[in-house]
C-alpha atoms as a PDB file:
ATOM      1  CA  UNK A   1      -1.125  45.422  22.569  1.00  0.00           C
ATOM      2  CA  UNK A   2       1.199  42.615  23.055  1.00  0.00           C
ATOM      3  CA  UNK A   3      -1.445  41.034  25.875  1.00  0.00           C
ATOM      4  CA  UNK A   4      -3.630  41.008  23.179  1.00  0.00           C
ATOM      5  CA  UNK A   5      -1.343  39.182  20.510  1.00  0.00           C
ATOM      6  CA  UNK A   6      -0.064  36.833  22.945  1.00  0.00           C
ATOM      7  CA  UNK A   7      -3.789  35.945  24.076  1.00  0.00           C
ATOM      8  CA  UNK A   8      -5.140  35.320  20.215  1.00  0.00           C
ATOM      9  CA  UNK A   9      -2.161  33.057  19.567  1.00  0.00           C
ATOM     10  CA  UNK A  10      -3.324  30.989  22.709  1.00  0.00           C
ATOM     11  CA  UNK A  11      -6.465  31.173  21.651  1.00  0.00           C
ATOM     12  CA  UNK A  12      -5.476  30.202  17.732  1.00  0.00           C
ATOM     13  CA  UNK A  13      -3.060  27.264  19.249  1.00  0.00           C
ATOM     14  CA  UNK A  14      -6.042  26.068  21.377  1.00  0.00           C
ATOM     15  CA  UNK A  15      -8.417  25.717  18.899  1.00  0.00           C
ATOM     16  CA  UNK A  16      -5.933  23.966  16.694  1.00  0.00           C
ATOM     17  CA  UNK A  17      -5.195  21.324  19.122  1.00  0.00           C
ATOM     18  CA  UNK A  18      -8.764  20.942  19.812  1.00  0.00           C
ATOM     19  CA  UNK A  19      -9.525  20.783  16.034  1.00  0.00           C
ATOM     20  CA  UNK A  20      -6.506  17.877  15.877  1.00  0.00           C
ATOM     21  CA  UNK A  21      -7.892  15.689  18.610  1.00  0.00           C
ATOM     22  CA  UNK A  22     -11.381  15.956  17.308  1.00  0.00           C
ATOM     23  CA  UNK A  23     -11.314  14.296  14.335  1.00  0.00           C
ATOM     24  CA  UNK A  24     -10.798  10.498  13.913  1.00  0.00           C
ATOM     25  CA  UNK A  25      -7.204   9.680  12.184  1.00  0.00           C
ATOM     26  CA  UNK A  26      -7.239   5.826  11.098  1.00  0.00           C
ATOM     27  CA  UNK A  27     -10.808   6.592   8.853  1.00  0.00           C
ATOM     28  CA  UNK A  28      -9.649  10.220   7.497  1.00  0.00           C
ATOM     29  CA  UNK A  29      -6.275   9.397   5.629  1.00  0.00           C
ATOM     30  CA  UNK A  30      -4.815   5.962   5.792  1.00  0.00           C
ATOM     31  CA  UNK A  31      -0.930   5.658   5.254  1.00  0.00           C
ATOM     32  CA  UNK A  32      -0.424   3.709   2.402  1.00  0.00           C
ATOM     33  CA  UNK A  33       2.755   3.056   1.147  1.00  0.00           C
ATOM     34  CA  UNK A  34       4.672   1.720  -1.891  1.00  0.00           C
ATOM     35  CA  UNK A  35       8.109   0.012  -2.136  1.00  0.00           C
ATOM     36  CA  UNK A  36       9.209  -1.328  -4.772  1.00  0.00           C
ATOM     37  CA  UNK A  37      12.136  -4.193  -4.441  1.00  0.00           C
ATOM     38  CA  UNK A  38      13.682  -6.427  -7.491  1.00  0.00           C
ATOM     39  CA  UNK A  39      11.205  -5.472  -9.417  1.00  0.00           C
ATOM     40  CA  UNK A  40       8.122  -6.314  -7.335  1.00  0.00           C
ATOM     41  CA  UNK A  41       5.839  -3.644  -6.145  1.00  0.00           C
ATOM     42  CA  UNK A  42       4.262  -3.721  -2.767  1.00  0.00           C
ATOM     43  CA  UNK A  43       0.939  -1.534  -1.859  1.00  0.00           C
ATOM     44  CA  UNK A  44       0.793  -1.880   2.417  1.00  0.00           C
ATOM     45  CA  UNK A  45      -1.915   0.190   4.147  1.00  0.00           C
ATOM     46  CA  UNK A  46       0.049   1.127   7.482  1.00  0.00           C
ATOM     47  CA  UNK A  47      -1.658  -0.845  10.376  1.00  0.00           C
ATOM     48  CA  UNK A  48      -4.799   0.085  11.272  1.00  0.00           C
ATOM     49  CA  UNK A  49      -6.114   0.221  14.870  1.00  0.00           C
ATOM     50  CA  UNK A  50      -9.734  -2.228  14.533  1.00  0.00           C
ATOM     51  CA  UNK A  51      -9.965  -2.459  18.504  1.00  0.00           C
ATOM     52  CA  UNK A  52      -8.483  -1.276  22.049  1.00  0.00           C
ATOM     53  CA  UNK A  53      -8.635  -3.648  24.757  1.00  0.00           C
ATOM     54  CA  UNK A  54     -10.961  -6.130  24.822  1.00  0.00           C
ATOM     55  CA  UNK A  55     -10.800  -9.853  26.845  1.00  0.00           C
ATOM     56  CA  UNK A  56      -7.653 -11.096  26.853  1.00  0.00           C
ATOM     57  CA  UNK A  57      -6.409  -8.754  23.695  1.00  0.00           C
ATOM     58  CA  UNK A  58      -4.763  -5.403  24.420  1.00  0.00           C
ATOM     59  CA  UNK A  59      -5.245  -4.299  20.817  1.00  0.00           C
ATOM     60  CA  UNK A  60      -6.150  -5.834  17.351  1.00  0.00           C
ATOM     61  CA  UNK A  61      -4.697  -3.993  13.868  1.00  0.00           C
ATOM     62  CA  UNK A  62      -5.043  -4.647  10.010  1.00  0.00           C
ATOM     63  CA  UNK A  63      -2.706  -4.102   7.637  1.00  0.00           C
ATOM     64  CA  UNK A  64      -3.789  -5.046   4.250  1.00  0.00           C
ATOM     65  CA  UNK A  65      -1.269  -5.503   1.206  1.00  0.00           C
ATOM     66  CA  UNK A  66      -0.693  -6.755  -2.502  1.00  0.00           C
ATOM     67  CA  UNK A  67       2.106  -6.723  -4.846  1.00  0.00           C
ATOM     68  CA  UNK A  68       2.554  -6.750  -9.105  1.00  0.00           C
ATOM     69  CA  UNK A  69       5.482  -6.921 -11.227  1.00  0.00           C
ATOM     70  CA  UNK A  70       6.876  -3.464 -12.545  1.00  0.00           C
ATOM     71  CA  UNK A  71       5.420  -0.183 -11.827  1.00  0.00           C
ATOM     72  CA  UNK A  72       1.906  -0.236 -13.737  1.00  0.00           C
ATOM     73  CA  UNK A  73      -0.699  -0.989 -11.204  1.00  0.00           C
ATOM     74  CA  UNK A  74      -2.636  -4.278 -11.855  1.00  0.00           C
ATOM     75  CA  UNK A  75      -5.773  -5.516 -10.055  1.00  0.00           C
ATOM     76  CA  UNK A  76      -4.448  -8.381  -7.507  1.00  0.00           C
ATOM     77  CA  UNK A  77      -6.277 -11.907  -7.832  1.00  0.00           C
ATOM     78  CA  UNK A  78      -5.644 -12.040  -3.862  1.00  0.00           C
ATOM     79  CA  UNK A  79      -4.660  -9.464  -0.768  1.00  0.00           C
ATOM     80  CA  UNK A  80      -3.079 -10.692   1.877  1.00  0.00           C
ATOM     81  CA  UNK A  81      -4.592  -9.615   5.187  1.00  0.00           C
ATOM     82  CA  UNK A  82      -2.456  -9.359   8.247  1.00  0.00           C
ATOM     83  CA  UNK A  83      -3.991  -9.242  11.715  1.00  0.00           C
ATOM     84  CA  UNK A  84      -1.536  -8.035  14.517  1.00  0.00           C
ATOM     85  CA  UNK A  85      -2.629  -8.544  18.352  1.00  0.00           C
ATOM     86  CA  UNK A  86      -0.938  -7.820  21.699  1.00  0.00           C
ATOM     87  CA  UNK A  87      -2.373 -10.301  23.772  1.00  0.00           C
ATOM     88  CA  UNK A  88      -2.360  -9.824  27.294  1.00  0.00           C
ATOM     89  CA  UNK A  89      -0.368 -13.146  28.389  1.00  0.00           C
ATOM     90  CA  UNK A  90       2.864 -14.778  27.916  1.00  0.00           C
ATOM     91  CA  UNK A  91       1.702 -17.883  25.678  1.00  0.00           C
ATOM     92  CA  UNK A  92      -0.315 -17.835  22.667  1.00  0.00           C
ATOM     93  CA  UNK A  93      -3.638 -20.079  22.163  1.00  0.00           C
ATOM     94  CA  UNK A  94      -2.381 -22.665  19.851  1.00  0.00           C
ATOM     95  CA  UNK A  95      -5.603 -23.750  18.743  1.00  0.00           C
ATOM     96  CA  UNK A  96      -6.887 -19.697  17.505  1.00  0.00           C
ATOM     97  CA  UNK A  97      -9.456 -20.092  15.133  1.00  0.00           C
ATOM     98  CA  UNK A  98     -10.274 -16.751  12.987  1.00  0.00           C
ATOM     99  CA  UNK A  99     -13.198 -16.597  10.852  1.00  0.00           C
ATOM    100  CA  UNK A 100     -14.641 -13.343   9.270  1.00  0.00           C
ATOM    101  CA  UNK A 101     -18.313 -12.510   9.224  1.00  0.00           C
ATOM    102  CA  UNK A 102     -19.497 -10.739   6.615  1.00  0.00           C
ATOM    103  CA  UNK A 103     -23.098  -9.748   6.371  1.00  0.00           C
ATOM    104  CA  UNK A 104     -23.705 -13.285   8.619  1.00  0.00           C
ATOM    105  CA  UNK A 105     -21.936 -15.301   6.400  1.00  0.00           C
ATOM    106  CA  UNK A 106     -18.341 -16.986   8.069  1.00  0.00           C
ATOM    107  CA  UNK A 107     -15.711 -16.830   5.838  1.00  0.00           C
ATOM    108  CA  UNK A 108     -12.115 -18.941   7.312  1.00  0.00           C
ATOM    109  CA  UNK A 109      -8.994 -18.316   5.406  1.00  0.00           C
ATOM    110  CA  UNK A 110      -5.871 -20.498   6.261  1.00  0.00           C
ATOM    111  CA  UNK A 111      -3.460 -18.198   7.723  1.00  0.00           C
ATOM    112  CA  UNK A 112       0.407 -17.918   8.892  1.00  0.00           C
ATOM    113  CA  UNK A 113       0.813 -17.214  12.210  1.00  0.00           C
ATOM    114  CA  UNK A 114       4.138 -16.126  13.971  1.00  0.00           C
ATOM    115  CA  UNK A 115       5.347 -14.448  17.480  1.00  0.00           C
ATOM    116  CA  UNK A 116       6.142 -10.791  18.370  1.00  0.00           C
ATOM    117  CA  UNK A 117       8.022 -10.969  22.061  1.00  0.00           C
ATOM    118  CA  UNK A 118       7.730  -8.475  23.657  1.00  0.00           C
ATOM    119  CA  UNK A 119       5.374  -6.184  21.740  1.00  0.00           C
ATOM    120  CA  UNK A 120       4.749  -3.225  24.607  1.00  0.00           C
ATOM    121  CA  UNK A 121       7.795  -2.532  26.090  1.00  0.00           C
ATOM    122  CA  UNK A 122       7.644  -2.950  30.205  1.00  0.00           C
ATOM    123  CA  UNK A 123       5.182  -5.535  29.893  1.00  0.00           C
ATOM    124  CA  UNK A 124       5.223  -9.048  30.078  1.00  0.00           C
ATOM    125  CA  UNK A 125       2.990  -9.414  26.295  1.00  0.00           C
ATOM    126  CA  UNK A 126       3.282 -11.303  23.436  1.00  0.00           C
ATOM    127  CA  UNK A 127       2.041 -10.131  19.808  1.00  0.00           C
ATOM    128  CA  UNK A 128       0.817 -12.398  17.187  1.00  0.00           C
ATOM    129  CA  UNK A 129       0.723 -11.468  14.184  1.00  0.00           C
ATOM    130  CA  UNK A 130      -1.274 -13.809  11.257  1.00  0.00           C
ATOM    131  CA  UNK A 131      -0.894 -13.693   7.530  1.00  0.00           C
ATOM    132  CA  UNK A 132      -4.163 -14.781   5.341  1.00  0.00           C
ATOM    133  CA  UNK A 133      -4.568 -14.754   1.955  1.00  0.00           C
ATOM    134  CA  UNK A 134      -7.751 -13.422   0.752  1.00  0.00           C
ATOM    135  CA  UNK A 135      -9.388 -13.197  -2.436  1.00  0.00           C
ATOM    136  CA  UNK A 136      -9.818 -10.271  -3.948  1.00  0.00           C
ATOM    137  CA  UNK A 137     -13.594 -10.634  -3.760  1.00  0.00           C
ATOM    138  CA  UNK A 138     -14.029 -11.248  -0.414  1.00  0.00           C
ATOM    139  CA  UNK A 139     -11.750  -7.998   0.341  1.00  0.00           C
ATOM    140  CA  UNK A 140     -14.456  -6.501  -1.732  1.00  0.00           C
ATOM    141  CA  UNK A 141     -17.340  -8.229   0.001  1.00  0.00           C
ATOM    142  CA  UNK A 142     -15.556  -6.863   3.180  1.00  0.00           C
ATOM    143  CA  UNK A 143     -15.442  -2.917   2.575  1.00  0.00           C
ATOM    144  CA  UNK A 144     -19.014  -2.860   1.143  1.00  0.00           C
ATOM    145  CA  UNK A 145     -20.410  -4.901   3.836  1.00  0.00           C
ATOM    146  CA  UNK A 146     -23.291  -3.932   6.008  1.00  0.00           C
ATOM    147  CA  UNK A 147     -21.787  -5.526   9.093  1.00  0.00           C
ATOM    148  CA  UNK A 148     -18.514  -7.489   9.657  1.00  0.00           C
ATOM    149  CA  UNK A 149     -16.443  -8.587  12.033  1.00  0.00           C
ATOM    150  CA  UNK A 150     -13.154 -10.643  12.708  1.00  0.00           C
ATOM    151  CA  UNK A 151     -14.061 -13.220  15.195  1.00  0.00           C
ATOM    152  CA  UNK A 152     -10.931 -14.291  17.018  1.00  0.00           C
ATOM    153  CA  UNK A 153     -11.879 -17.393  19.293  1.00  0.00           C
ATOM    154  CA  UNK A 154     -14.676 -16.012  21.776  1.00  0.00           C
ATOM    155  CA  UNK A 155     -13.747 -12.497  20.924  1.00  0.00           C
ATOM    156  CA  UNK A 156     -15.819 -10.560  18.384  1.00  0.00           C
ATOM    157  CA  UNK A 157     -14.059  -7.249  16.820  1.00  0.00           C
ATOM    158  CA  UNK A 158     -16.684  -5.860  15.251  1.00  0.00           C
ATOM    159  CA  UNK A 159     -15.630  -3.423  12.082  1.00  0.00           C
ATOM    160  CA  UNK A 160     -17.277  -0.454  11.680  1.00  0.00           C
ATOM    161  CA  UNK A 161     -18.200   1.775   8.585  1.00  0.00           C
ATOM    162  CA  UNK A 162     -14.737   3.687   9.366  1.00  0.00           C
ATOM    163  CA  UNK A 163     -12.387   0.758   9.194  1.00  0.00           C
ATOM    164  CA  UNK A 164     -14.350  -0.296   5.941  1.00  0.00           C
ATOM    165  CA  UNK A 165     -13.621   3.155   3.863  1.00  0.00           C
ATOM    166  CA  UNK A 166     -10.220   3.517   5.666  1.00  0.00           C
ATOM    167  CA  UNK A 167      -9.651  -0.025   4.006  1.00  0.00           C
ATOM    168  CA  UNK A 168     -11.274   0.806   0.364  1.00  0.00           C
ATOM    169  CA  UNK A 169      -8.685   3.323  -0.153  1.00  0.00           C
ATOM    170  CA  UNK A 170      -6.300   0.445  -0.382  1.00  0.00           C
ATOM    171  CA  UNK A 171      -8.405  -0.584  -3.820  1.00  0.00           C
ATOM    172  CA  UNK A 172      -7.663   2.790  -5.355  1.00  0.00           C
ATOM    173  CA  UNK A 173      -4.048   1.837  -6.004  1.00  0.00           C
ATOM    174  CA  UNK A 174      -4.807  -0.959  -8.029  1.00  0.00           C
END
């Protein structure tokens, strides 16, 4: 009797773990959090893995945000979109252009760019990470897009239908 106890909790933590590692985290349930500070509430979606390794980038993520006055949710006039990268290298290319493509249209926002040292630990990295603002319509244009992408110099990050609903849900706290 206990063999057989001991062998369907196996079985039930097996299937659990399978279950877990099956299904796709950053496009089920994006962490979005609120803080509010002075009166000024902030709506961040925790960063959200766009890309793995690719050229000289170890990995690109999106963290989306707005703020209002108060606590009564109003709709933003502009989100500002943060791109984070580890880039394999020590130095940064000074001369980065980004420029979103939505649905074949190119789309540059001015941005604000800064320097993570030291972003994976053991590794001789630095992270970027640049601040745009962008209007709430082309956020908008973004998440109902066929195809877009986030063309960082050569390298094209290509955002799929995932990233786009994962990045909707941000809109439903407005």
């Amino acid at each position: 009797m206990t063999t057989f106890k001991t062998a369907l909790l196996v079985l039930f933590f097996v299937t659990l773990i399978f279950a877990n590692s099956a299904r796709p985290t950053f496009a089920q349930a994006p962490q979005i959090r609120t803080t509010v500070k002075n009166g000024i509430t902030t709506v961040r979606m925790e960063p959200l893995l766009i890309s793995g390794e690719k050229d000289n980038f170890h990995s690109l993520h999106v963290s989306p945000s707005f703020n209002y006055e108060g606590q009564t949710p109003t709709v933003p006039e502009f989100i500002t979109f943060e791109l984070q990268t580890v880039v394999k290298a020590r130095r940064l290319n000074p001369d980065l252009y980004v420029v979103f493509v939505i649905d074949g249209e190119s789309i540059f926002l001015s941005s604000n760019r800064w320097v993570v040292k030291n972003p994976v630990p053991g590794r001789r990295w630095v992270g970027e990470r640049l601040a745009m603002r962008m209007p709430l319509g082309t956020f908008t244009k973004l998440t109902s897009s066929k195809t877009a992408s986030i063309q960082m110099g050569a390298t094209v990050f290509e955002i799929s239908d995932d990233h786009k609903r994962a990045l909707m849900e941000l809109t439903k706290r407005m």
